[in-house]
Protein backbone atom coordinates (compact mmCIF):
# COMPACT_ATOMS: atom_id res chain seq x y z
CA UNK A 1 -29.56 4.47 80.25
CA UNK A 2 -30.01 0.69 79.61
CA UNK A 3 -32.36 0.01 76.64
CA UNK A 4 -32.75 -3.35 75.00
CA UNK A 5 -34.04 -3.84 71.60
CA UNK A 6 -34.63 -6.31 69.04
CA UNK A 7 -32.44 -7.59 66.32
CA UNK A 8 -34.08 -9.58 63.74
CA UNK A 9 -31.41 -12.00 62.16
CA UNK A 10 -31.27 -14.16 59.47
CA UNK A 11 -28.88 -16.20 57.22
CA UNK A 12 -28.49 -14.72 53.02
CA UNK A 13 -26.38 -16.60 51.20
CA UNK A 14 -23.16 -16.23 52.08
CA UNK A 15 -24.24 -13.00 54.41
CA UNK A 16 -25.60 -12.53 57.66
CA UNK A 17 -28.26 -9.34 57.49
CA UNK A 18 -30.42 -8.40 60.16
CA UNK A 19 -32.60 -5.07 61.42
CA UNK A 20 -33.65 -2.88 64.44
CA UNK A 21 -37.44 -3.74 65.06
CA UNK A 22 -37.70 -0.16 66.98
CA UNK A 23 -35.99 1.68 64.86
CA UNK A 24 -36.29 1.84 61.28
CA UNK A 25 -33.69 2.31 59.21
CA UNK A 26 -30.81 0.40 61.42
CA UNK A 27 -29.67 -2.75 58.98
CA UNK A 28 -26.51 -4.31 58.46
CA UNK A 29 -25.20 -6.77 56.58
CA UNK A 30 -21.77 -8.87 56.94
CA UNK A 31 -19.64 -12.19 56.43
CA UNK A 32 -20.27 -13.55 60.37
CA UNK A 33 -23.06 -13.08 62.71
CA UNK A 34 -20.77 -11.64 65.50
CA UNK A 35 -19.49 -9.14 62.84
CA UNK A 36 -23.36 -8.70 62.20
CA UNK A 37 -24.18 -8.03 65.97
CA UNK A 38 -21.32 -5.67 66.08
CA UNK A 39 -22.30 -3.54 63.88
CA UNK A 40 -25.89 -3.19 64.72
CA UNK A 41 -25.14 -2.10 67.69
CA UNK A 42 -22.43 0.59 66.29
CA UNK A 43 -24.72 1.85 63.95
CA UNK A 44 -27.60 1.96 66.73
CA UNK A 45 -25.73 3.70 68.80
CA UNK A 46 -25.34 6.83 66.27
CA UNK A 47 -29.01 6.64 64.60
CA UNK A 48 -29.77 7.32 68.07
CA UNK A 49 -27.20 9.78 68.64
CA UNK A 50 -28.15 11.55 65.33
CA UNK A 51 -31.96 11.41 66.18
CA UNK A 52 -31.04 12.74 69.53
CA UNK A 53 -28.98 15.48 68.07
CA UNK A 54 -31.79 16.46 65.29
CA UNK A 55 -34.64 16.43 68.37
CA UNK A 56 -32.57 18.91 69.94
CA UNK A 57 -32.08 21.30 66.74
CA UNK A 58 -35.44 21.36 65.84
CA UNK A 59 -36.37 22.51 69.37
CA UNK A 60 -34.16 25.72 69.10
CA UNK A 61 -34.33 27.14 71.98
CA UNK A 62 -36.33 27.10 75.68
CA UNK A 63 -36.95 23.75 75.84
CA UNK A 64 -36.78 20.93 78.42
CA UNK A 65 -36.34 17.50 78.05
CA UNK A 66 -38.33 14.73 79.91
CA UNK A 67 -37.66 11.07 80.25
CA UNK A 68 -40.04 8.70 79.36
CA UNK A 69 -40.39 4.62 80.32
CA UNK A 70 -42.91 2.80 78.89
């Protein structure tokens, strides 16, 4: 699955901090922006891993899954 999503970027000081648009709680912050891309995309990776995960707990059991495109 290929998603794209949107990093919104921006220069602090001597920091580079930026956040997932689509999916709240994804933020970083380092030293360079390609350290800051980096690790967006690390840590988007597993907030959507650990959403994925905690979908799948909370359905128990005899449940199906269905993909969606928008």
């Amino acid at each position: 699955m290929n998603s794209n999503y949107t990093a919104v970027i921006k220069k602090q000081g001597d920091y580079w901090v930026g956040w997932i648009e689509e999916v709240p709680g994804v933020n970083c912050q380092e030293k360079t922006y390609d350290e800051l891309i980096e690790s967006l995309k690390i840590t988007l990776k597993e907030a959507l891993e650990f959403n994925r995960q905690d979908a799948i707990l909370a359905a128990e059991n005899d449940y199906q899954e269905e993909s969606i495109c928008l």
